[in-house]
PDB file of N, CA and C in Angstrom:
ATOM      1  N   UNK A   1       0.854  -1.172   0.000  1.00  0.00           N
ATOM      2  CA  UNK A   1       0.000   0.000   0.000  1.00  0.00           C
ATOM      3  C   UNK A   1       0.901   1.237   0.000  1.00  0.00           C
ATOM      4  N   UNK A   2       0.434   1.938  -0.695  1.00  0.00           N
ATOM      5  CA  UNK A   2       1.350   3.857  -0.966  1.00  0.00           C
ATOM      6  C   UNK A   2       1.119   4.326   0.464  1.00  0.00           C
ATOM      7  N   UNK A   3       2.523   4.699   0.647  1.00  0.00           N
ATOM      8  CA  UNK A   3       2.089   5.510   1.981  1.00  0.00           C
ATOM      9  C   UNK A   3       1.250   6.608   2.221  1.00  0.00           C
ATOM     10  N   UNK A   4       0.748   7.121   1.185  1.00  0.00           N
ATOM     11  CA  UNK A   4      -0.386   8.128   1.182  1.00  0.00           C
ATOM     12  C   UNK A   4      -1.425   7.315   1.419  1.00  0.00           C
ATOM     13  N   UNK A   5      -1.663   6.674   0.497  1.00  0.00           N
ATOM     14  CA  UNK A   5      -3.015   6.033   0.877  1.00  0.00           C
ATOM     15  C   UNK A   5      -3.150   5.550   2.104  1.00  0.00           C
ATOM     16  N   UNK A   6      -2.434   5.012   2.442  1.00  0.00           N
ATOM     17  CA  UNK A   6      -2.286   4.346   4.471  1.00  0.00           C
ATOM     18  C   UNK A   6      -2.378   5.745   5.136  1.00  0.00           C
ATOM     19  N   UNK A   7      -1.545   6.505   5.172  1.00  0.00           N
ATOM     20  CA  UNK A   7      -1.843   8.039   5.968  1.00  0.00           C
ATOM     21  C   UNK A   7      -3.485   8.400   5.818  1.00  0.00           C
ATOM     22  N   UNK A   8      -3.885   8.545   4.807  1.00  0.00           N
ATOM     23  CA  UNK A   8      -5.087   8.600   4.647  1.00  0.00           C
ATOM     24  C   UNK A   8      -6.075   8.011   5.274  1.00  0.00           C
ATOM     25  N   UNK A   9      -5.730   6.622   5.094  1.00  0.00           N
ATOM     26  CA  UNK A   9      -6.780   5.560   5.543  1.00  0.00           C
ATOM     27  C   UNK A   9      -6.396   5.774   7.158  1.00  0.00           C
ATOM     28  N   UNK A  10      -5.782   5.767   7.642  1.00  0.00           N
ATOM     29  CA  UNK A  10      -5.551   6.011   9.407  1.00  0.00           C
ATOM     30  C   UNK A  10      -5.910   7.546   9.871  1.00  0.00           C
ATOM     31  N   UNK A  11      -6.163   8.574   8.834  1.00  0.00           N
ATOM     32  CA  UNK A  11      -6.837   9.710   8.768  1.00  0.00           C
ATOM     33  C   UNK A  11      -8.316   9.734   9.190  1.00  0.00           C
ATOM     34  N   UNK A  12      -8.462   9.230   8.122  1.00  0.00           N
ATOM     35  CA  UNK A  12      -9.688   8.991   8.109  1.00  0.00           C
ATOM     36  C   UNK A  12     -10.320   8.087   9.015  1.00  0.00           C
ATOM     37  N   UNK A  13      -9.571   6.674   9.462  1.00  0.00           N
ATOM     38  CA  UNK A  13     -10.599   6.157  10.438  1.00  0.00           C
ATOM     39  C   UNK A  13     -10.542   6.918  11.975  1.00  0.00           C
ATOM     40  N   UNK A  14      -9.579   8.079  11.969  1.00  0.00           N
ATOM     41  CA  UNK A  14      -8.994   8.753  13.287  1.00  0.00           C
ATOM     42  C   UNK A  14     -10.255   9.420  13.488  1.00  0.00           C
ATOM     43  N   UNK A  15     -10.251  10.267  11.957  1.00  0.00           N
ATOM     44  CA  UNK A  15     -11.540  11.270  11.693  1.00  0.00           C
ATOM     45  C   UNK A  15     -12.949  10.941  12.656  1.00  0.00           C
ATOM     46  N   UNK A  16     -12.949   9.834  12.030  1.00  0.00           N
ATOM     47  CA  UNK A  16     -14.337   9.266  11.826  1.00  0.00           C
ATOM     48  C   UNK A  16     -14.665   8.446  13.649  1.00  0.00           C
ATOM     49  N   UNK A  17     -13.774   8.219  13.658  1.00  0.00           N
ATOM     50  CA  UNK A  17     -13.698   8.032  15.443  1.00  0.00           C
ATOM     51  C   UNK A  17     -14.024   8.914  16.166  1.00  0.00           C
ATOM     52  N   UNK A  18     -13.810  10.540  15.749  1.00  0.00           N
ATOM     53  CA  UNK A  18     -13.926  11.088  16.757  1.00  0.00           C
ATOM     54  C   UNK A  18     -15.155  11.567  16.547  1.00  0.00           C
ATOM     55  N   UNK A  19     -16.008  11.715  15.396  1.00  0.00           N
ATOM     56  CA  UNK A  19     -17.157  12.111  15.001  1.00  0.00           C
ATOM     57  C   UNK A  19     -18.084  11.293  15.744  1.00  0.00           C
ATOM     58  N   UNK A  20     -17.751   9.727  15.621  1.00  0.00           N
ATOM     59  CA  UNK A  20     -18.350   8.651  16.729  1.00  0.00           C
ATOM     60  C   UNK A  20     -18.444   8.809  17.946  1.00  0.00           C
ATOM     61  N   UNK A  21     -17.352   9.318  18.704  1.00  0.00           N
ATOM     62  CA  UNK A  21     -16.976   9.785  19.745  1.00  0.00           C
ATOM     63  C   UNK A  21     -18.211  10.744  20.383  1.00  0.00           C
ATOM     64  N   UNK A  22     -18.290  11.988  19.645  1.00  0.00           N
ATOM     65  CA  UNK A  22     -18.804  13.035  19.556  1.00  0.00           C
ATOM     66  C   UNK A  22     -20.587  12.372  19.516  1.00  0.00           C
ATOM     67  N   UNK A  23     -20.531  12.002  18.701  1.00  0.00           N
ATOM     68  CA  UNK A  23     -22.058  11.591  18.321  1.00  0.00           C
ATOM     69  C   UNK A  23     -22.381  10.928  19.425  1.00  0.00           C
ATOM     70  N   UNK A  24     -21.641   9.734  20.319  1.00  0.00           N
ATOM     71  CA  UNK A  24     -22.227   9.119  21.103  1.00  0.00           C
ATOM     72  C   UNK A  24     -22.022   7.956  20.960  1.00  0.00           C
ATOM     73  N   UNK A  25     -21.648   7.408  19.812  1.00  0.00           N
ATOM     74  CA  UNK A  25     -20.927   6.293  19.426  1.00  0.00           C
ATOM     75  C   UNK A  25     -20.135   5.788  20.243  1.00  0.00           C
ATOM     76  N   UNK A  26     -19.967   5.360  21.370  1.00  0.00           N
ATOM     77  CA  UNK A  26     -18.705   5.268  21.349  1.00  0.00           C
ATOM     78  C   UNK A  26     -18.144   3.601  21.554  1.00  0.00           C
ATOM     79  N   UNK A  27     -18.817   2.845  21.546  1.00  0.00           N
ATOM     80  CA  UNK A  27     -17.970   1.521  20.674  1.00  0.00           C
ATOM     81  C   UNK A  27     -17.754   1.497  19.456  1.00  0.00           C
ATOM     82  N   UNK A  28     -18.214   2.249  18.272  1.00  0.00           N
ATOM     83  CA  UNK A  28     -17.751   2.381  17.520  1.00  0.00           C
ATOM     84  C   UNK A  28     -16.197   2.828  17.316  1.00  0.00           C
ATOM     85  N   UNK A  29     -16.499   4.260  17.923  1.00  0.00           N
ATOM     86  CA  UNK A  29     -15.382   4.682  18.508  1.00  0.00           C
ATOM     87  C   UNK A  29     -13.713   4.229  18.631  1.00  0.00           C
ATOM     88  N   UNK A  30     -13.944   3.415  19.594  1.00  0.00           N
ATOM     89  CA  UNK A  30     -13.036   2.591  20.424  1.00  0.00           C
ATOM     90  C   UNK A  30     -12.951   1.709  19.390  1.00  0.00           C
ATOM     91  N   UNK A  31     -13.535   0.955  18.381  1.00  0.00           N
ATOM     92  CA  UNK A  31     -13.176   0.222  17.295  1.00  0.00           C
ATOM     93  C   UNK A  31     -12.136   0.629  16.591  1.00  0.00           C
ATOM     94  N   UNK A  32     -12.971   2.113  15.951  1.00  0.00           N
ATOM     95  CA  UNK A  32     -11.956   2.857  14.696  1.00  0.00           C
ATOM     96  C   UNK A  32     -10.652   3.313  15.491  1.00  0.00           C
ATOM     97  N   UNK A  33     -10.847   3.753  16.731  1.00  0.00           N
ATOM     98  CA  UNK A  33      -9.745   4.573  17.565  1.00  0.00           C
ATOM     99  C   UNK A  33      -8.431   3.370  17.607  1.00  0.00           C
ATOM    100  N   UNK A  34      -8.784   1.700  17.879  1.00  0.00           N
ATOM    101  CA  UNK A  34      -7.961   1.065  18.018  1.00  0.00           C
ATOM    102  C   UNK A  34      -7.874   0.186  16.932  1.00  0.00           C
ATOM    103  N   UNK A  35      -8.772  -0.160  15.816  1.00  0.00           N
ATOM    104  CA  UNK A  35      -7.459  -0.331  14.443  1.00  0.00           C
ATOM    105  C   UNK A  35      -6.847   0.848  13.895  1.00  0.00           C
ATOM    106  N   UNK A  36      -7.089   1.873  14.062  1.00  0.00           N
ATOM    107  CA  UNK A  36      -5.937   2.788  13.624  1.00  0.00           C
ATOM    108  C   UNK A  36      -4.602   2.448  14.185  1.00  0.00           C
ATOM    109  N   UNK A  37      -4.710   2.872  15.474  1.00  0.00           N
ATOM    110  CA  UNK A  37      -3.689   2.618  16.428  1.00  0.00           C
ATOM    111  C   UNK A  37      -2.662   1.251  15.950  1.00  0.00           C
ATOM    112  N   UNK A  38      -3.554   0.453  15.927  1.00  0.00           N
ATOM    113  CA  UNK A  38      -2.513  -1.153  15.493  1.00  0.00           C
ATOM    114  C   UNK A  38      -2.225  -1.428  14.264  1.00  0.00           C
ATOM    115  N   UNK A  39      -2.849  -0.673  13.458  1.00  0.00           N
ATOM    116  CA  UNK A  39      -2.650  -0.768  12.001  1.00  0.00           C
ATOM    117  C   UNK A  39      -1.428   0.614  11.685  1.00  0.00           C
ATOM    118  N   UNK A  40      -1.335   1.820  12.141  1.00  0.00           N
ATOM    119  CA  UNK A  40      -0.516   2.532  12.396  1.00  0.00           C
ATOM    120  C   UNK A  40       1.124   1.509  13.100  1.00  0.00           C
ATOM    121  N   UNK A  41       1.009   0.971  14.250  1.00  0.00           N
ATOM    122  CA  UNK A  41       2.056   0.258  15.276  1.00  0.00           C
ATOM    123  C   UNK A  41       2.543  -0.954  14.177  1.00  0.00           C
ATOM    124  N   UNK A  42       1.875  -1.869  13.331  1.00  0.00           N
ATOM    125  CA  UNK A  42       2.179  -2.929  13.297  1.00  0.00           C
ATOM    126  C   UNK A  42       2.969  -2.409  11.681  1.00  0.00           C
ATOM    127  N   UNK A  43       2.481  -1.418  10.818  1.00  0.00           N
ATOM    128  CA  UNK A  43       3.304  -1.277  10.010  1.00  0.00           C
ATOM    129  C   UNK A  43       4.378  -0.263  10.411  1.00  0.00           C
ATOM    130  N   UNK A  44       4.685   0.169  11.008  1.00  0.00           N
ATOM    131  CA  UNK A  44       5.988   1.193  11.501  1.00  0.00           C
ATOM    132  C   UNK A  44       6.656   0.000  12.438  1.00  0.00           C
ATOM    133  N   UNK A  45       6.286  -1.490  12.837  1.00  0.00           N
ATOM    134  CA  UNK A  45       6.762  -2.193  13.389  1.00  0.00           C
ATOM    135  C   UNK A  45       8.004  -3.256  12.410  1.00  0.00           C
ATOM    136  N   UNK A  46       7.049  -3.368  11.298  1.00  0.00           N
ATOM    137  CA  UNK A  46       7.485  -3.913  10.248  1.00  0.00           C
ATOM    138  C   UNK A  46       8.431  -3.503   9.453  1.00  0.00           C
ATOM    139  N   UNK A  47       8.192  -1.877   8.982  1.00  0.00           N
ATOM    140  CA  UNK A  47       9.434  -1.045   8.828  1.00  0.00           C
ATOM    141  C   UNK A  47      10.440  -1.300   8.998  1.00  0.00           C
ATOM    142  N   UNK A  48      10.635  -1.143  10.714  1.00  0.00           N
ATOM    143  CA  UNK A  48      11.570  -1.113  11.652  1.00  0.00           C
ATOM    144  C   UNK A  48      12.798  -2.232  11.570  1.00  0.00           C
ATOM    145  N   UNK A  49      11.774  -3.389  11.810  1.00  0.00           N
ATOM    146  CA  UNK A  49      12.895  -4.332  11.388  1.00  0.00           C
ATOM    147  C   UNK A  49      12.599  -5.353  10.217  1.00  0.00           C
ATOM    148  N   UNK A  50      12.440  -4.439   9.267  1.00  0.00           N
ATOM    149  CA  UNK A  50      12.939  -5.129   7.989  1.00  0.00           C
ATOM    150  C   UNK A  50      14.463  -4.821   7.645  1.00  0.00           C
TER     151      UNK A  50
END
């Protein structure tokens, strides 16, 4: 995946978390809030030690 498009896509589910957040959502929330998070960690993990 282009690293734009991944920036994006972890943008956007950040976005959209907090709109959840906001709205009242909030297991949704806590969904989008934490695959960002691990999907962010696990490729900067991979990076790392390649």
């Amino acid at each position: 995946m282009n690293t734009f498009y991944r920036d994006v896509l972890i943008g956007l589910m950040f976005i959209v978390g907090i709109i959840g957040f906001i709205s009242g959502e909030f297991i949704v929330s806590t969904v989008l809030f934490a695959s960002a998070a691990i999907f962010s960690n696990v490729y900067l993990n991979r990076q790392f030690y390649s």
